[in-house]
PDB file of N, CA and C in Angstrom:
ATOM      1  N   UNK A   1     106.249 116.147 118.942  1.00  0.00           N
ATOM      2  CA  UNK A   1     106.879 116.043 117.653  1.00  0.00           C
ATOM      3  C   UNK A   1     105.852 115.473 116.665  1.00  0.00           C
ATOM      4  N   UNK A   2     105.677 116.401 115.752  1.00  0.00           N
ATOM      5  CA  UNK A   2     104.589 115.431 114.254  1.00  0.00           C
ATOM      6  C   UNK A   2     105.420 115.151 113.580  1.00  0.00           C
ATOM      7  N   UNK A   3     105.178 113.646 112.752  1.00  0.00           N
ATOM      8  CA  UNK A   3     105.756 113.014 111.586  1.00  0.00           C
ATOM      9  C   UNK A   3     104.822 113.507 110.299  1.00  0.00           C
ATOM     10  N   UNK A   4     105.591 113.864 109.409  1.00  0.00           N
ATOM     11  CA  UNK A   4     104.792 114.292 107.673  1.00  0.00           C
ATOM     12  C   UNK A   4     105.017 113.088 106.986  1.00  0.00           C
ATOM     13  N   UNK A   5     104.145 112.207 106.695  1.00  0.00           N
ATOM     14  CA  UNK A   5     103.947 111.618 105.804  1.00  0.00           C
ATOM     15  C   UNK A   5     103.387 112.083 104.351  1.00  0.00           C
ATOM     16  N   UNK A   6     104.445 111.152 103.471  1.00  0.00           N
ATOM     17  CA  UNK A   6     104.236 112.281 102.422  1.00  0.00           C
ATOM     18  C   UNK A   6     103.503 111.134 101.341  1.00  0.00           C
ATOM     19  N   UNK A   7     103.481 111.747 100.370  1.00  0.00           N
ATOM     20  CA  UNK A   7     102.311 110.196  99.441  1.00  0.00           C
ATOM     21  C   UNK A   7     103.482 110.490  98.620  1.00  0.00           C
ATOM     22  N   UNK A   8     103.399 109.467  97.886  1.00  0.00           N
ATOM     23  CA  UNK A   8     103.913 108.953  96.252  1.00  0.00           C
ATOM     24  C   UNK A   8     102.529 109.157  94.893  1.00  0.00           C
ATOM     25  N   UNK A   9     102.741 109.885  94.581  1.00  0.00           N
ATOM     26  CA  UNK A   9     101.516 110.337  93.266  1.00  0.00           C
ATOM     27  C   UNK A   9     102.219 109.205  92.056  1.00  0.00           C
ATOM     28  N   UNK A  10     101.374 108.368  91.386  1.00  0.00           N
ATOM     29  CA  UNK A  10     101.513 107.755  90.227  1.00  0.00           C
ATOM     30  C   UNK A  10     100.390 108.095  89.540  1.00  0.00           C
ATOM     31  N   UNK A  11     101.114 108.258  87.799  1.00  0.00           N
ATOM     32  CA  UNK A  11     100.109 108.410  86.615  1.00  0.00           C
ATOM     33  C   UNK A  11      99.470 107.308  86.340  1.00  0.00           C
ATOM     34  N   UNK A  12      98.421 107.176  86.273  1.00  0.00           N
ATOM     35  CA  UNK A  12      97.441 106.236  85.617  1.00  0.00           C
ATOM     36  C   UNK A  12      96.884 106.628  84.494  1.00  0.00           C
ATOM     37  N   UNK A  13      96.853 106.201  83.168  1.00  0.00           N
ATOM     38  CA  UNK A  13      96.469 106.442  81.888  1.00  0.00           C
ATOM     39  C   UNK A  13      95.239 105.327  81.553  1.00  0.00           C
ATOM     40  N   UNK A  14      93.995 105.810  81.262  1.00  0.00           N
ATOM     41  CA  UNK A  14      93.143 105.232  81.332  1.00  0.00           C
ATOM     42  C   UNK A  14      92.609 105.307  79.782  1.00  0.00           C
ATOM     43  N   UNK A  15      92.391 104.418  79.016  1.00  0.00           N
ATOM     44  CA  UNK A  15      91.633 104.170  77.744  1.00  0.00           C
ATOM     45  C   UNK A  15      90.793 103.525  77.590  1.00  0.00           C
ATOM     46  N   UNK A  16      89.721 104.153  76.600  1.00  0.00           N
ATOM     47  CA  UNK A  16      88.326 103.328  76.288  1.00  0.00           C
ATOM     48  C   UNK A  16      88.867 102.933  74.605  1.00  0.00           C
ATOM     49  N   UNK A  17      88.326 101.457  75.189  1.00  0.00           N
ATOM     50  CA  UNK A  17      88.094 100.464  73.951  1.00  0.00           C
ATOM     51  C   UNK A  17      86.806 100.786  73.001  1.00  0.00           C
ATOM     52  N   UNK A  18      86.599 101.555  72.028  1.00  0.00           N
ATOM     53  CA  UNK A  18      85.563 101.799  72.175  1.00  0.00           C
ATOM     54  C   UNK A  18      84.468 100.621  70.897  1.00  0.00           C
ATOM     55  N   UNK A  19      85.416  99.845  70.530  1.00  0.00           N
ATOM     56  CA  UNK A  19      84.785  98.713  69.635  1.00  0.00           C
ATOM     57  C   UNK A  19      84.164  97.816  70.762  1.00  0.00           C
ATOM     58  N   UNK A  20      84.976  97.222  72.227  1.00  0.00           N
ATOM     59  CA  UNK A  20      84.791  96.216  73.123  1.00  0.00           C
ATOM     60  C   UNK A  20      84.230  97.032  74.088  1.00  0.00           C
ATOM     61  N   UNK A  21      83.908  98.712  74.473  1.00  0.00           N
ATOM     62  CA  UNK A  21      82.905  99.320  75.262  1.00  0.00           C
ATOM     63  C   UNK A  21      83.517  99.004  76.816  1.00  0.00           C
ATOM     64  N   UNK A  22      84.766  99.260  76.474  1.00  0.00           N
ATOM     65  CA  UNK A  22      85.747  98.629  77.787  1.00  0.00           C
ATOM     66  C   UNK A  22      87.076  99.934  78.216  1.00  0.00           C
ATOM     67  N   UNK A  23      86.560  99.837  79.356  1.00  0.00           N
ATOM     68  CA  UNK A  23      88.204 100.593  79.909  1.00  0.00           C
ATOM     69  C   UNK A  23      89.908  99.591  80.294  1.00  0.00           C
ATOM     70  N   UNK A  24      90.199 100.410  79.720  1.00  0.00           N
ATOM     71  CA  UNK A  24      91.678  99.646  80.533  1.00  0.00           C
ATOM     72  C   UNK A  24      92.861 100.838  80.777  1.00  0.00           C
ATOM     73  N   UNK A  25      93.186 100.285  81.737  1.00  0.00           N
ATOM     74  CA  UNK A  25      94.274 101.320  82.835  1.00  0.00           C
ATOM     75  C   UNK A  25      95.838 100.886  83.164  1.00  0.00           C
ATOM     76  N   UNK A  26      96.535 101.651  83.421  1.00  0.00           N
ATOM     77  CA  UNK A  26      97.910 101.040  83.187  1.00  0.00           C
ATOM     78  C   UNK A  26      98.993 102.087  84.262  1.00  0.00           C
ATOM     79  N   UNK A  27      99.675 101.957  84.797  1.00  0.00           N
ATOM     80  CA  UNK A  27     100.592 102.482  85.684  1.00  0.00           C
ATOM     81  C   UNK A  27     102.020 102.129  85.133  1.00  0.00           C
ATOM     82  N   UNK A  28     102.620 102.422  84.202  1.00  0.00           N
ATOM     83  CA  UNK A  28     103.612 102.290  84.246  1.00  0.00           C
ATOM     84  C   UNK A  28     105.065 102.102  84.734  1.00  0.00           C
ATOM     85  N   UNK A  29     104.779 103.478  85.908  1.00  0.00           N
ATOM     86  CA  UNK A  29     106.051 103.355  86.749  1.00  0.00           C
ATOM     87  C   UNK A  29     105.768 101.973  87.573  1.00  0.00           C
ATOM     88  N   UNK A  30     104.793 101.524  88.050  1.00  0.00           N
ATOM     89  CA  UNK A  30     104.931 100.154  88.556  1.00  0.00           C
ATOM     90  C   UNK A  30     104.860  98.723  87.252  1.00  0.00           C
ATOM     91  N   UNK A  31     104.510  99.248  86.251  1.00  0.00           N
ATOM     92  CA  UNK A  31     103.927  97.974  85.649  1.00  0.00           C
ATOM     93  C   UNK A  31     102.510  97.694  86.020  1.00  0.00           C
ATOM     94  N   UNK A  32     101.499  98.130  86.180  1.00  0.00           N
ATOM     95  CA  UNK A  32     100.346  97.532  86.454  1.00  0.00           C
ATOM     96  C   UNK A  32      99.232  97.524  85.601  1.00  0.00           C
ATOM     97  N   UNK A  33      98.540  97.013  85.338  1.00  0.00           N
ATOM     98  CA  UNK A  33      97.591  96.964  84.512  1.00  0.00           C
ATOM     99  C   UNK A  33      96.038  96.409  84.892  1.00  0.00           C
ATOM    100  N   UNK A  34      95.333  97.058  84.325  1.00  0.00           N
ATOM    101  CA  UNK A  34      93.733  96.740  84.485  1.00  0.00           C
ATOM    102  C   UNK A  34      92.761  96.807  83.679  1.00  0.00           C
ATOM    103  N   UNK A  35      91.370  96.125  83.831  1.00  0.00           N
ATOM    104  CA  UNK A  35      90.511  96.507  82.534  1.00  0.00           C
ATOM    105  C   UNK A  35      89.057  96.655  83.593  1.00  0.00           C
ATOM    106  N   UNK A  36      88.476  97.078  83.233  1.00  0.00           N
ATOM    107  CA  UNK A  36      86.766  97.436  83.639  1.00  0.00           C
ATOM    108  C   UNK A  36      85.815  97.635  82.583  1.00  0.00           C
ATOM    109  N   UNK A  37      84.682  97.454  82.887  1.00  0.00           N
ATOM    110  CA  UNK A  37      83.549  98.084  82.148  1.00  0.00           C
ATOM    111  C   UNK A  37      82.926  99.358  82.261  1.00  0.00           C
ATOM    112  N   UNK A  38      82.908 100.025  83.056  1.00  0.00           N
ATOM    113  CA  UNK A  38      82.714 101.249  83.712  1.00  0.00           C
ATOM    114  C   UNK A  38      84.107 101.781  84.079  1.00  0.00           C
ATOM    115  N   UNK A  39      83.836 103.523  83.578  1.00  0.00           N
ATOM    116  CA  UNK A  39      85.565 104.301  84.692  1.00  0.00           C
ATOM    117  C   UNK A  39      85.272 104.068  86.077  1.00  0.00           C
ATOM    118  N   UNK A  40      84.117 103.956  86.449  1.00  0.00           N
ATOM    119  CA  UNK A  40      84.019 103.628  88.528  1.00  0.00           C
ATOM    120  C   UNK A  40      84.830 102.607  88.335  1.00  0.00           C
ATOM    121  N   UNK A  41      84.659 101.514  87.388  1.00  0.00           N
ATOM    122  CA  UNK A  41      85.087 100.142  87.687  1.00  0.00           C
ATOM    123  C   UNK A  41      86.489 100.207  87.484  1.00  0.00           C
ATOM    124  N   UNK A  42      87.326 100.910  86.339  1.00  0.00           N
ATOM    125  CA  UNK A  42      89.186 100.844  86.309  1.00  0.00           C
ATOM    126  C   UNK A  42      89.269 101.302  87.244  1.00  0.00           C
ATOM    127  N   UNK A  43      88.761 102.714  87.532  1.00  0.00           N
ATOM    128  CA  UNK A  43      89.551 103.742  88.941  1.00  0.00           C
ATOM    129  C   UNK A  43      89.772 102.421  90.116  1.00  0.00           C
ATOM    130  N   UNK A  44      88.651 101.764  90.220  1.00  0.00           N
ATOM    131  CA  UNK A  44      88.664 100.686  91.598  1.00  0.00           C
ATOM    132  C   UNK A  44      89.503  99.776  91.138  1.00  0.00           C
ATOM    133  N   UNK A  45      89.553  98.922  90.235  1.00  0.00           N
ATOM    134  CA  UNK A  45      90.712  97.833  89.655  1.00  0.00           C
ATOM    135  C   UNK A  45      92.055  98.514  89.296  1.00  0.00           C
ATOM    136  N   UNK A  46      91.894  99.996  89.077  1.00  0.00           N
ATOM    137  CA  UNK A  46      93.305 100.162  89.437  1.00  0.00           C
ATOM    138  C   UNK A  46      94.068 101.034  90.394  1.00  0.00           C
ATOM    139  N   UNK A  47      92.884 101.385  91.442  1.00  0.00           N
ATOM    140  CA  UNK A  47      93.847 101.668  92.743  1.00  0.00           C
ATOM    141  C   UNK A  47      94.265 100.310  93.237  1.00  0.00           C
ATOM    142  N   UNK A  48      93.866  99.272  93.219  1.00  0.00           N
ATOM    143  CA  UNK A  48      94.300  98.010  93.744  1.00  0.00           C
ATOM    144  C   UNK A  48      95.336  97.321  92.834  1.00  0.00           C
ATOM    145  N   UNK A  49      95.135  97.561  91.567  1.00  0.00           N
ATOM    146  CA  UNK A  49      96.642  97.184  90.771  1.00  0.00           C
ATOM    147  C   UNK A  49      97.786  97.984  91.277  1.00  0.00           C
ATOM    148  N   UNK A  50      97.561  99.466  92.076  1.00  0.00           N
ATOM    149  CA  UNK A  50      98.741  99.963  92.136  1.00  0.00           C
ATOM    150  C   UNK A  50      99.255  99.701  93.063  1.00  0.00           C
ATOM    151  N   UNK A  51      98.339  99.789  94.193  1.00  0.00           N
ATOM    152  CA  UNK A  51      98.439  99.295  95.705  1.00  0.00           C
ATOM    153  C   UNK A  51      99.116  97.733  95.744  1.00  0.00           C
ATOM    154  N   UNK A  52      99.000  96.513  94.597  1.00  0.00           N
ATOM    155  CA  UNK A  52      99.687  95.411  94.722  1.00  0.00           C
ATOM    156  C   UNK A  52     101.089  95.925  94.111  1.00  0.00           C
ATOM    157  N   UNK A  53     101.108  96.595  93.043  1.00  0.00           N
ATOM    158  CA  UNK A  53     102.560  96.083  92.452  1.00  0.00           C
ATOM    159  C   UNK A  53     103.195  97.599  93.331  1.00  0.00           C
ATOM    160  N   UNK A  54     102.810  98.092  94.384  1.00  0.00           N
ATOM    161  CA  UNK A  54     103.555  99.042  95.119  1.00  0.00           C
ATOM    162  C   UNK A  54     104.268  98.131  96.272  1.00  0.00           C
ATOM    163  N   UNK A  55     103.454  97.909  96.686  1.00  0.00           N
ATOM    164  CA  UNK A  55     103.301  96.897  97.630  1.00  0.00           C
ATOM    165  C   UNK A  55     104.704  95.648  97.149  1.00  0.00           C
ATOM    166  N   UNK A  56     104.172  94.883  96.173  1.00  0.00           N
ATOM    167  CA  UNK A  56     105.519  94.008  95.767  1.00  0.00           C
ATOM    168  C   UNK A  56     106.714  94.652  95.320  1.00  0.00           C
ATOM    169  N   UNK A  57     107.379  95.774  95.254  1.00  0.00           N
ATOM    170  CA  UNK A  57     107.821  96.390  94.696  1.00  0.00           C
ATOM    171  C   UNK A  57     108.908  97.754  95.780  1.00  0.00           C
ATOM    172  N   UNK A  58     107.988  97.513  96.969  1.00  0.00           N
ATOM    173  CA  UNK A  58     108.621  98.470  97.638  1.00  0.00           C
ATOM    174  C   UNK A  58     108.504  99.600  97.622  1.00  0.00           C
ATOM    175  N   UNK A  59     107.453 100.369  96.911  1.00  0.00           N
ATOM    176  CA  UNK A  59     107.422 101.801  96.841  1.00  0.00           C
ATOM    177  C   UNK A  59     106.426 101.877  97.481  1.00  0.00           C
ATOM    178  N   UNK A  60     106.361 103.306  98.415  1.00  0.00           N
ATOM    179  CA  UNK A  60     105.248 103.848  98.631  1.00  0.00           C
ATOM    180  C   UNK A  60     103.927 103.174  98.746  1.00  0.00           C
ATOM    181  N   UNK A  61     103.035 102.646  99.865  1.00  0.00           N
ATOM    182  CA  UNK A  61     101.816 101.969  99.203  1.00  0.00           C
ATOM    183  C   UNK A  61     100.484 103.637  99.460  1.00  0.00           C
ATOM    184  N   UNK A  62     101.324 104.431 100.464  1.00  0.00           N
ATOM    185  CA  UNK A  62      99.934 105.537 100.239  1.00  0.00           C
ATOM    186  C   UNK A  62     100.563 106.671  99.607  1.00  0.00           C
ATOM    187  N   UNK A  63      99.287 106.455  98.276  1.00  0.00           N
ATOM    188  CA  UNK A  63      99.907 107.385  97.286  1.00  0.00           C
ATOM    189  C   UNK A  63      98.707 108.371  96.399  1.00  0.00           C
ATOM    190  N   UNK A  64      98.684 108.741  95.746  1.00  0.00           N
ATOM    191  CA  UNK A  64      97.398 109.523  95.029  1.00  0.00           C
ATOM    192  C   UNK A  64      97.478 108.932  93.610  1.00  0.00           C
ATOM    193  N   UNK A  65      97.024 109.106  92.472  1.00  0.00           N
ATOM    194  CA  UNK A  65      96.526 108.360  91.568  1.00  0.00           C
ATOM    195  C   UNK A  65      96.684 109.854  90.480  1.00  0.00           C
ATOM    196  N   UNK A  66      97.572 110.277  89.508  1.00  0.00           N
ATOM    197  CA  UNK A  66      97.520 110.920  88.943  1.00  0.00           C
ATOM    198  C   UNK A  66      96.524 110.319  87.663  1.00  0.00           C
ATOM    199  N   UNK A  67      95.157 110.894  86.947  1.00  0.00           N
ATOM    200  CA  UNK A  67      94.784 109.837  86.693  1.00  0.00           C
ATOM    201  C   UNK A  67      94.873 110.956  84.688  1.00  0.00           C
ATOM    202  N   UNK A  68      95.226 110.409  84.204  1.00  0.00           N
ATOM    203  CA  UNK A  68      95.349 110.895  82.359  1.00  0.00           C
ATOM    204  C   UNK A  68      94.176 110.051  81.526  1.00  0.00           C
ATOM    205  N   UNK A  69      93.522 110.546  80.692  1.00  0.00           N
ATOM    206  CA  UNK A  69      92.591 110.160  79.790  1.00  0.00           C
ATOM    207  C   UNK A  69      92.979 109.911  78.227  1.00  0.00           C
ATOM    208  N   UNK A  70      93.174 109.347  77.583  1.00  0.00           N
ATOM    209  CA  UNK A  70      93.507 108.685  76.283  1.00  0.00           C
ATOM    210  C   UNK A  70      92.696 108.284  74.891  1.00  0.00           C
TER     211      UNK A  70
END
């Protein structure tokens, strides 16, 4: 017998500050939020923002990262 594990996809909306030369990222359906200096750096601060407030929250913690640009 195989089990299908299925993921939970959340949008991540990612914006550059572009006066402060800064990203910041946001998940809504959880509430989460993040900032970086580099997009390597949100994508990483905010798979782990999603992964906590999934995590506290009860949803899904393996999920994919729908990711939107702003």
């Amino acid at each position: 017998m195989s089990t299908i594990i299925q993921k939970k996809t959340y949008t991540v909306i990612i914006t550059k500050d572009l006066e402060e030369d800064r990203f910041a990222g946001r998940c809504d359906e959880l509430h989460a939020n993040s900032e970086g200096n580099t997009f390597g750096e949100i994508m990483e601060n905010m798979k782990e923002a999603v992964e906590l407030a999934a995590e506290e929250s009860g949803s899904p913690t393996d999920f994919n990262m729908l990711i939107t640009e702003q």
